[in-house]
C-alpha atoms as a PDB file:
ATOM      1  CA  UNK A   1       0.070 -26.593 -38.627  1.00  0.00           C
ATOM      2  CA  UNK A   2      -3.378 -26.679 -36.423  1.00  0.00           C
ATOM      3  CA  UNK A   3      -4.918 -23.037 -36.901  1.00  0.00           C
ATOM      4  CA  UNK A   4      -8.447 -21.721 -36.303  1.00  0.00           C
ATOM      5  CA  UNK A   5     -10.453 -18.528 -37.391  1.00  0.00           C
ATOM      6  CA  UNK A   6     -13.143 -16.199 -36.039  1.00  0.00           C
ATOM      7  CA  UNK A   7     -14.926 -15.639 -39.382  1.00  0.00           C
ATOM      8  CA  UNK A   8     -17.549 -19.301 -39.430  1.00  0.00           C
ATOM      9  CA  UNK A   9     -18.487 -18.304 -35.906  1.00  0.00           C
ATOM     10  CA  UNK A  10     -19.697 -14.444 -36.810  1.00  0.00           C
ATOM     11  CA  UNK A  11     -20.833 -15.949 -39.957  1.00  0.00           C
ATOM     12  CA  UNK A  12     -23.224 -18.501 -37.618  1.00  0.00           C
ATOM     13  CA  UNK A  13     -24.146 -15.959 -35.727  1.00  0.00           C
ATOM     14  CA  UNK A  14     -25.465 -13.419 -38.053  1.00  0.00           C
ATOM     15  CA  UNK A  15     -26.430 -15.483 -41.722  1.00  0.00           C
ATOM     16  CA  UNK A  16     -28.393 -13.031 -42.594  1.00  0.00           C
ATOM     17  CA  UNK A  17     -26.411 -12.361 -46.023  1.00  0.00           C
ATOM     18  CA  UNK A  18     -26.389 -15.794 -46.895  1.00  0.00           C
ATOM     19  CA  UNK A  19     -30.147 -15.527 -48.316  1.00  0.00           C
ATOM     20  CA  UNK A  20     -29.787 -18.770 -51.302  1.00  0.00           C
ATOM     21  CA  UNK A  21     -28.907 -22.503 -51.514  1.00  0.00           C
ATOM     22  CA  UNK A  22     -26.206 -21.966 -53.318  1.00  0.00           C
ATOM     23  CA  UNK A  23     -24.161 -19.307 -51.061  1.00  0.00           C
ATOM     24  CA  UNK A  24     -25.695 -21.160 -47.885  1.00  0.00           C
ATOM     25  CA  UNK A  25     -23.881 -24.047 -49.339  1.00  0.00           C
ATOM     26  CA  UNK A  26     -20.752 -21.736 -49.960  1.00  0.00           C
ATOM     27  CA  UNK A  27     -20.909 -20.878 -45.840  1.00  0.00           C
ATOM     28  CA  UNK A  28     -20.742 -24.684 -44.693  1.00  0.00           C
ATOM     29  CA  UNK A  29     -18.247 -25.909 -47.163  1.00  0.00           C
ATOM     30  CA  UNK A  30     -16.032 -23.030 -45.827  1.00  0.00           C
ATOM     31  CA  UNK A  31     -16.848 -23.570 -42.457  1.00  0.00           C
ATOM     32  CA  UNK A  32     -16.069 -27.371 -42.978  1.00  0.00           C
ATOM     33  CA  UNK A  33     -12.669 -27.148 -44.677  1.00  0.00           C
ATOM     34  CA  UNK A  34     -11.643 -24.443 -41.533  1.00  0.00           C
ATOM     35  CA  UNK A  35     -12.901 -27.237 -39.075  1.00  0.00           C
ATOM     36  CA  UNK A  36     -10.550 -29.923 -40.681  1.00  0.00           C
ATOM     37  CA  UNK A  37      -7.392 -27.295 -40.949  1.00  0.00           C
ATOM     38  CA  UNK A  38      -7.961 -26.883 -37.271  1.00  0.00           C
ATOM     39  CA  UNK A  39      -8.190 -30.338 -36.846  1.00  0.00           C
ATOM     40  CA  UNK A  40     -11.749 -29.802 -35.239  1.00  0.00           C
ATOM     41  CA  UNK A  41     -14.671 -32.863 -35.424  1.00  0.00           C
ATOM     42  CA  UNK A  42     -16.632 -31.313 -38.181  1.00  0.00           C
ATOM     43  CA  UNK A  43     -19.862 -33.248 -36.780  1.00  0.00           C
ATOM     44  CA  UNK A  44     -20.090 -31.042 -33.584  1.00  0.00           C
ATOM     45  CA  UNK A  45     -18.766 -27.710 -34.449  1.00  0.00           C
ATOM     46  CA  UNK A  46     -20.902 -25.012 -33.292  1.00  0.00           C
ATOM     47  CA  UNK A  47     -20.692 -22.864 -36.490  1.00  0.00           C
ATOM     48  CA  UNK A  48     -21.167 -26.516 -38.776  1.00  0.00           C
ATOM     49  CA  UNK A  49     -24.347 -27.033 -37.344  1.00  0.00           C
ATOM     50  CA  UNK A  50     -25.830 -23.651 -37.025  1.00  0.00           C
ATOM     51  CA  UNK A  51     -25.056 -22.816 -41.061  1.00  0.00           C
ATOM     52  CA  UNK A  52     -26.404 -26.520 -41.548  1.00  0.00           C
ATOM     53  CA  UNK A  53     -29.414 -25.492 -39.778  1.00  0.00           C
ATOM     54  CA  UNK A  54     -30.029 -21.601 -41.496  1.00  0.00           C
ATOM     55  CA  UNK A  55     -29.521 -23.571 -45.021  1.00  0.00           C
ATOM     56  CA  UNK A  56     -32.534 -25.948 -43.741  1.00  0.00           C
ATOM     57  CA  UNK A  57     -34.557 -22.912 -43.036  1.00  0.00           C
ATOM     58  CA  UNK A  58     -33.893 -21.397 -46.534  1.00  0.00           C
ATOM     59  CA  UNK A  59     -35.089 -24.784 -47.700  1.00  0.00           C
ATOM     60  CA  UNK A  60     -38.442 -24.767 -45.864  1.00  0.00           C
ATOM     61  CA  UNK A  61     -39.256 -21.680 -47.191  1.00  0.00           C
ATOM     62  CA  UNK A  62     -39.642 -22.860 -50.737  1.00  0.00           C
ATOM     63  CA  UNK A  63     -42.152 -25.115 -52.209  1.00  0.00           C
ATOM     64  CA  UNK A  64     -43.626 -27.492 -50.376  1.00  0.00           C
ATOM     65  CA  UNK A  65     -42.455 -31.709 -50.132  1.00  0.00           C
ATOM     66  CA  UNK A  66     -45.370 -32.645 -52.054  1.00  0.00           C
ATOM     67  CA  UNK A  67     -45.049 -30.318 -54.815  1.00  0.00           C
ATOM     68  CA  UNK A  68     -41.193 -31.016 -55.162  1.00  0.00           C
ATOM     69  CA  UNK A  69     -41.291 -34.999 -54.991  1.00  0.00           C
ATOM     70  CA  UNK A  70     -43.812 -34.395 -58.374  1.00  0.00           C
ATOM     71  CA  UNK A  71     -41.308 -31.568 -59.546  1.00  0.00           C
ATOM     72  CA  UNK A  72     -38.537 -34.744 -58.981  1.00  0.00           C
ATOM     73  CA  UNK A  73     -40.489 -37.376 -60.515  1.00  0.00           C
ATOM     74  CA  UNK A  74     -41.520 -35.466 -63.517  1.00  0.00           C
ATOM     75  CA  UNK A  75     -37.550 -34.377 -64.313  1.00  0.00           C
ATOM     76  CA  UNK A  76     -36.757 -38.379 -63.846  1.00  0.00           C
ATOM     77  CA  UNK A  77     -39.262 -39.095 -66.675  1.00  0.00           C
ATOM     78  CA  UNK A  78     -38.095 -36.553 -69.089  1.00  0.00           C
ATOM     79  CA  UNK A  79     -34.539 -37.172 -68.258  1.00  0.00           C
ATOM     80  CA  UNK A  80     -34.909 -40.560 -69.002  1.00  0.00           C
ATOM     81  CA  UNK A  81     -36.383 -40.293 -72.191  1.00  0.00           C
ATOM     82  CA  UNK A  82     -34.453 -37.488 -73.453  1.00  0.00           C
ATOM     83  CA  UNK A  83     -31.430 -38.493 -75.825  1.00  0.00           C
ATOM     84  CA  UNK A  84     -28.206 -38.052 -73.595  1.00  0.00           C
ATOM     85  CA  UNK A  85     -26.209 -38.628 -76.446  1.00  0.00           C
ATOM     86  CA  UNK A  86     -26.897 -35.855 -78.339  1.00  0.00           C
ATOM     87  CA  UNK A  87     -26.374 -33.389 -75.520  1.00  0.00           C
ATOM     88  CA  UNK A  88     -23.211 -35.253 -74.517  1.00  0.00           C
ATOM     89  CA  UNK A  89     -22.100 -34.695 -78.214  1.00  0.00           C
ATOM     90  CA  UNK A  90     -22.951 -30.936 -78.475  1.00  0.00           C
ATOM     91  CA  UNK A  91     -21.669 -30.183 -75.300  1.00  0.00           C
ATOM     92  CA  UNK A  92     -18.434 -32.302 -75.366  1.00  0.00           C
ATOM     93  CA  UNK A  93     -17.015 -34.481 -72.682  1.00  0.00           C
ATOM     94  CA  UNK A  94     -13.138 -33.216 -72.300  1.00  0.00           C
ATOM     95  CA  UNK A  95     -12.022 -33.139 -69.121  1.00  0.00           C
ATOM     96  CA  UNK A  96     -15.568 -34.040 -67.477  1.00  0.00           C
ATOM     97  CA  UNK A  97     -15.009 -37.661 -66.234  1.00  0.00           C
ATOM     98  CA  UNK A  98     -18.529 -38.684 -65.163  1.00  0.00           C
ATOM     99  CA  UNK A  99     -19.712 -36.871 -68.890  1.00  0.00           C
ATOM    100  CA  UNK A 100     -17.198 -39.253 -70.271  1.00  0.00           C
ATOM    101  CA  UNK A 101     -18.565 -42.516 -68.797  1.00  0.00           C
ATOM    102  CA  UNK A 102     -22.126 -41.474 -69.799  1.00  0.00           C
ATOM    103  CA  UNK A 103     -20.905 -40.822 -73.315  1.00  0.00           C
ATOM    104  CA  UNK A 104     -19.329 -44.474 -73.377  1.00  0.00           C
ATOM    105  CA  UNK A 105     -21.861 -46.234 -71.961  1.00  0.00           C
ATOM    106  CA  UNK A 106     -24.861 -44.776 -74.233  1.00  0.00           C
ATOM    107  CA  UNK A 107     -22.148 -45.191 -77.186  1.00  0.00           C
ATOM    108  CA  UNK A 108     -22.546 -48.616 -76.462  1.00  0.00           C
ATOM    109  CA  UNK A 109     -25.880 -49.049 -75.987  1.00  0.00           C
ATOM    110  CA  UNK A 110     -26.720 -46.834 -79.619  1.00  0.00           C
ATOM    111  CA  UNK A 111     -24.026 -49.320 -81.912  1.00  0.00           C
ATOM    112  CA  UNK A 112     -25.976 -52.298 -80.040  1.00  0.00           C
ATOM    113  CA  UNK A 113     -29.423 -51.129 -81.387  1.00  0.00           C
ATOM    114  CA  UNK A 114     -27.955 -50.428 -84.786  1.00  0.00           C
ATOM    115  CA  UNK A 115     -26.567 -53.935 -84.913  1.00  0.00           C
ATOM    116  CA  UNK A 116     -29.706 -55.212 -84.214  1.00  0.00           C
ATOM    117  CA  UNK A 117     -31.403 -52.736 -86.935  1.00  0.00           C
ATOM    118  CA  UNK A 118     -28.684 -54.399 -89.200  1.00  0.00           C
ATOM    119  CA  UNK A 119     -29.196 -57.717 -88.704  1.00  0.00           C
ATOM    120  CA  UNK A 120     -26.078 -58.803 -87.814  1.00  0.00           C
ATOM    121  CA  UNK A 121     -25.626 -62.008 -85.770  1.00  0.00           C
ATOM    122  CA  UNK A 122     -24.392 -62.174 -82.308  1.00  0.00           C
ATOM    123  CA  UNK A 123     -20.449 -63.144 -82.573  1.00  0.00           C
ATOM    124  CA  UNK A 124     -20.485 -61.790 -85.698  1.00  0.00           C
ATOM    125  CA  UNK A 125     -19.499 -58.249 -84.505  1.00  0.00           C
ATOM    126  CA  UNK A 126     -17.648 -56.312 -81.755  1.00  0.00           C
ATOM    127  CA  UNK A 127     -18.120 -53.345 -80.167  1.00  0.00           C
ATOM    128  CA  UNK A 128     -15.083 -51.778 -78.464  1.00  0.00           C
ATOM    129  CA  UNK A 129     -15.025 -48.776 -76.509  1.00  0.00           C
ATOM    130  CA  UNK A 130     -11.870 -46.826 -75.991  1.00  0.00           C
ATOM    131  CA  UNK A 131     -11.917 -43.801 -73.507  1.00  0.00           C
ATOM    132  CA  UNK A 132      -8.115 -42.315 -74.874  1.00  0.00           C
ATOM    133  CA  UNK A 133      -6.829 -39.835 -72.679  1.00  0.00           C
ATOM    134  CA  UNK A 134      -8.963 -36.507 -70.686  1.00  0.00           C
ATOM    135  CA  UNK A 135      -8.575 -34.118 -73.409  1.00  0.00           C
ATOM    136  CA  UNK A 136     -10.561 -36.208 -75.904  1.00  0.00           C
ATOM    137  CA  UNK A 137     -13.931 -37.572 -76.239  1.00  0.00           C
ATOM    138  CA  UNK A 138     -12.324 -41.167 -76.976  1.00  0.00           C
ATOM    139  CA  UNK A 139     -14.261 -43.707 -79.259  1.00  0.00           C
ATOM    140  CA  UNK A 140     -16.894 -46.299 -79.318  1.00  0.00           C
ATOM    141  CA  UNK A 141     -16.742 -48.775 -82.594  1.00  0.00           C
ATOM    142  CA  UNK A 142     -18.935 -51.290 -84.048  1.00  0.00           C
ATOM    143  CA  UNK A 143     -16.929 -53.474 -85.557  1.00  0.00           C
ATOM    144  CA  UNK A 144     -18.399 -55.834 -88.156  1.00  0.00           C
ATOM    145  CA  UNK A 145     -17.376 -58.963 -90.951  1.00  0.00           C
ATOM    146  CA  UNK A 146     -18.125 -56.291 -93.453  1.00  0.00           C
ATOM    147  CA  UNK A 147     -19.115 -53.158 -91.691  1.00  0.00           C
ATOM    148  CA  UNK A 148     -17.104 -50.907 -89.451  1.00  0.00           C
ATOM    149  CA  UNK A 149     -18.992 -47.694 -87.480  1.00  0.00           C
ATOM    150  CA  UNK A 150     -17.208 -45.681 -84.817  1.00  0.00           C
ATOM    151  CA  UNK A 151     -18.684 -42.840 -82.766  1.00  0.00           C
ATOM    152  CA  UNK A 152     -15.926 -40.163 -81.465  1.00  0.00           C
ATOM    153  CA  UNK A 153     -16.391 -35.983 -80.915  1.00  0.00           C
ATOM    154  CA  UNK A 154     -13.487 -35.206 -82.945  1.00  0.00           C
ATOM    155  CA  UNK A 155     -12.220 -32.184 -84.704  1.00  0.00           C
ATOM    156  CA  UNK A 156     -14.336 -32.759 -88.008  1.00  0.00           C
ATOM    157  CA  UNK A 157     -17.167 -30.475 -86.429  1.00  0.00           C
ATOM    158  CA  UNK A 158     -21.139 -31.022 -85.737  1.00  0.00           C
ATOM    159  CA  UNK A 159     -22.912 -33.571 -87.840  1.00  0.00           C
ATOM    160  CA  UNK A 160     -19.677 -35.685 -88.421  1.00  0.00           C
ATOM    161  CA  UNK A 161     -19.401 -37.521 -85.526  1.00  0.00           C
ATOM    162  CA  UNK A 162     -20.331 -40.900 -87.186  1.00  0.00           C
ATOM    163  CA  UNK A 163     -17.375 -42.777 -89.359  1.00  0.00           C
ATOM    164  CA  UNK A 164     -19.106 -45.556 -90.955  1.00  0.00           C
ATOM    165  CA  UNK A 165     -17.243 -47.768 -94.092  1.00  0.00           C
ATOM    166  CA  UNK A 166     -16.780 -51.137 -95.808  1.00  0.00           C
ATOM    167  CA  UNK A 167     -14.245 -53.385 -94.326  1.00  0.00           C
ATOM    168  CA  UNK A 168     -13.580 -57.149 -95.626  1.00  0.00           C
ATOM    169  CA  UNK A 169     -13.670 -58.369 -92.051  1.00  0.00           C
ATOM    170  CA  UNK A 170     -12.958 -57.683 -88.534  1.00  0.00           C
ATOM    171  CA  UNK A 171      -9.705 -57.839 -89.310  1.00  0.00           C
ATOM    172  CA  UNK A 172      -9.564 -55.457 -91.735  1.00  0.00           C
ATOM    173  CA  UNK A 173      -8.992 -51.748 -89.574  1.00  0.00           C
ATOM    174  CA  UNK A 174      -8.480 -49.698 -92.691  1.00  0.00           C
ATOM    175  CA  UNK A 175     -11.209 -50.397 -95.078  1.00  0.00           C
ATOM    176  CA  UNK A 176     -12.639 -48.464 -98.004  1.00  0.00           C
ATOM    177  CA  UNK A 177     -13.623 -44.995 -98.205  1.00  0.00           C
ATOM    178  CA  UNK A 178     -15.697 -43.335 -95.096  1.00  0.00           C
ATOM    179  CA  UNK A 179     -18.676 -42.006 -95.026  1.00  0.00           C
ATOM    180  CA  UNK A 180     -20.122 -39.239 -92.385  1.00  0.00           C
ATOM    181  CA  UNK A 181     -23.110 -39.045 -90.013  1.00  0.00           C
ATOM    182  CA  UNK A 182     -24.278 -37.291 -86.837  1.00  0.00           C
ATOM    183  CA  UNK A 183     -25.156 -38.435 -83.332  1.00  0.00           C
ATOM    184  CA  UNK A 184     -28.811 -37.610 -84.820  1.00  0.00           C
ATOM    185  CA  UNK A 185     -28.494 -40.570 -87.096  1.00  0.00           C
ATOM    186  CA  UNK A 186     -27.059 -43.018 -84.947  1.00  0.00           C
ATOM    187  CA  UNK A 187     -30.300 -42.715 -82.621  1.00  0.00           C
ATOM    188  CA  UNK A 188     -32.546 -43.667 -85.415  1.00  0.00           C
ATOM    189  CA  UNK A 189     -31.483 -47.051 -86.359  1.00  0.00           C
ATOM    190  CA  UNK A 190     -33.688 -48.468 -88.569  1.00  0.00           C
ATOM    191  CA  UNK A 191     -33.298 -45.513 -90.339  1.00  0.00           C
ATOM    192  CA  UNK A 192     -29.311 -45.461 -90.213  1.00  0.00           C
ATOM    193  CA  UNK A 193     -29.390 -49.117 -91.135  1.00  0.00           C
ATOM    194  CA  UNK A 194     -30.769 -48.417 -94.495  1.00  0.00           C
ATOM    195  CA  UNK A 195     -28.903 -45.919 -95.426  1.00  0.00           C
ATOM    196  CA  UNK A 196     -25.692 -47.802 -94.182  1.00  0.00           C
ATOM    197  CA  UNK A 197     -26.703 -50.110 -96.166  1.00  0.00           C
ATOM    198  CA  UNK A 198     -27.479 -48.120 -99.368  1.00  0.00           C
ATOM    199  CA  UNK A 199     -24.210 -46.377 -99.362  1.00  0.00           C
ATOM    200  CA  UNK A 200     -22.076 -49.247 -98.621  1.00  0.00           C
ATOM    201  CA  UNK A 201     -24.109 -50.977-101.182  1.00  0.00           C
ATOM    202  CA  UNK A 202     -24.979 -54.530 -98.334  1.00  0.00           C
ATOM    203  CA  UNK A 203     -27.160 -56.764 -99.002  1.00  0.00           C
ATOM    204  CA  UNK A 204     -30.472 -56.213 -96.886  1.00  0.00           C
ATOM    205  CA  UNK A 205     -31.264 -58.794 -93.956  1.00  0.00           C
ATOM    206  CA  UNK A 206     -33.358 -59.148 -91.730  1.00  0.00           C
ATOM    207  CA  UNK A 207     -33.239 -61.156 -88.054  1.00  0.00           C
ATOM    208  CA  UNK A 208     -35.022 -64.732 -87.738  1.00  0.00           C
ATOM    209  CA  UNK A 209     -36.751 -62.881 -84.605  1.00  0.00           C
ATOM    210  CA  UNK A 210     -36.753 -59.875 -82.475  1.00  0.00           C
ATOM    211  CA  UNK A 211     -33.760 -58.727 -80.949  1.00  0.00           C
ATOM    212  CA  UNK A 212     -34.181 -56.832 -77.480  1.00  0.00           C
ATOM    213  CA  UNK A 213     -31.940 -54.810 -76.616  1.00  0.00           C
ATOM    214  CA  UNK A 214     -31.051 -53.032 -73.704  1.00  0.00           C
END
């Protein structure tokens, strides 16, 4: 059924109670979602464009483009070298798809570095990732001939998000007994490896040359 209302046009014509970004924002998603009820073209609708226009206004009146492109570039810096991970991990990732991938993908990219900390050879591991359903914060595993580590935000509470333990190879998916660490840990793999190695009781190694990784 094709219906219009009254309310984005008075609201267009009088925005003076729509004084933020955020309830600005409010006005022209409204006014957007009546448009395509109505079956109206969204890109020339009188009330679209005028709300587009008072949320521009609001914009201007803040800091200037210089001062925000340096605001911007100094949140990209500290963004990118603040640990994800741990946020991700305190914050949980149910239900929060993109949250998810980021978890994943950084999961990843931490049981790389702590492979290389270990030493271990390339083919000589695998590192699975398995996103399980939306409720759950899935896992990522490092999967070793005589080490197995798995990262997951399970029920056993802050600090134990780590399940590391001996296994006789990569066959073996049961092991001996686990041991716990925190996201914390994982991010500091040199440190980690030792003490991996410690309480599993491995021999120390160490890599003909540098490993980069990613």
């Amino acid at each position: 059924m094709s219906y219009d209302v009254t309310f984005r046009y008075s609201q267009a014509l009088d925005p003076s109670a729509l004084v933020t970004i955020e309830t600005s924002l409010h006005a022209i998603q409204a006014a957007i979602t009546d448009c395509r009820n109505a079956g109206l073209p969204v890109e020339t609708d009188p009330a679209v464009i005028l709300l587009v226009r008072h949320l521009s206004q609001i914009g201007a009146q803040r800091t200037d483009d210089a001062d925000l492109r340096r605001a911007c570039i100094a949140q990209v810096e500290e963004l990118r070298g603040r640990p994800m991970l741990k946020i991700l991990a305190l914050r949980g990732v149910a239900y929060d798809a993109p949250a998810k991938r980021l978890f994943h993908a950084q999961g990843r990219t931490a049981m790389r570095r702590l492979a290389a900390a270990l030493a271990l050879e390339d083919g000589s591991f695998d590192i699975r990732s398995n996103k399980a359903g939306p409720a759950v914060s899935g896992d990522v595993t490092l999967h070793g001939e005589s080490i197995w580590v798995q990262l997951s935000l399970g029920p056993f509470g802050p600090g134990r998000e780590v399940c590391f333990r001996k296994v006789q190879d990569r066959h073996d998916h049961i092991g001996q007994r686990n041991y716990w660490a925190s996201v914390r840990d994982l991010l500091e793999p040199e440190q980690f490896a030792m003490r991996i190695r410690q309480e599993l009781r491995l021999s120390a190694s160490a890599p003909d040359a540098p490993r980069l990784v990613a």
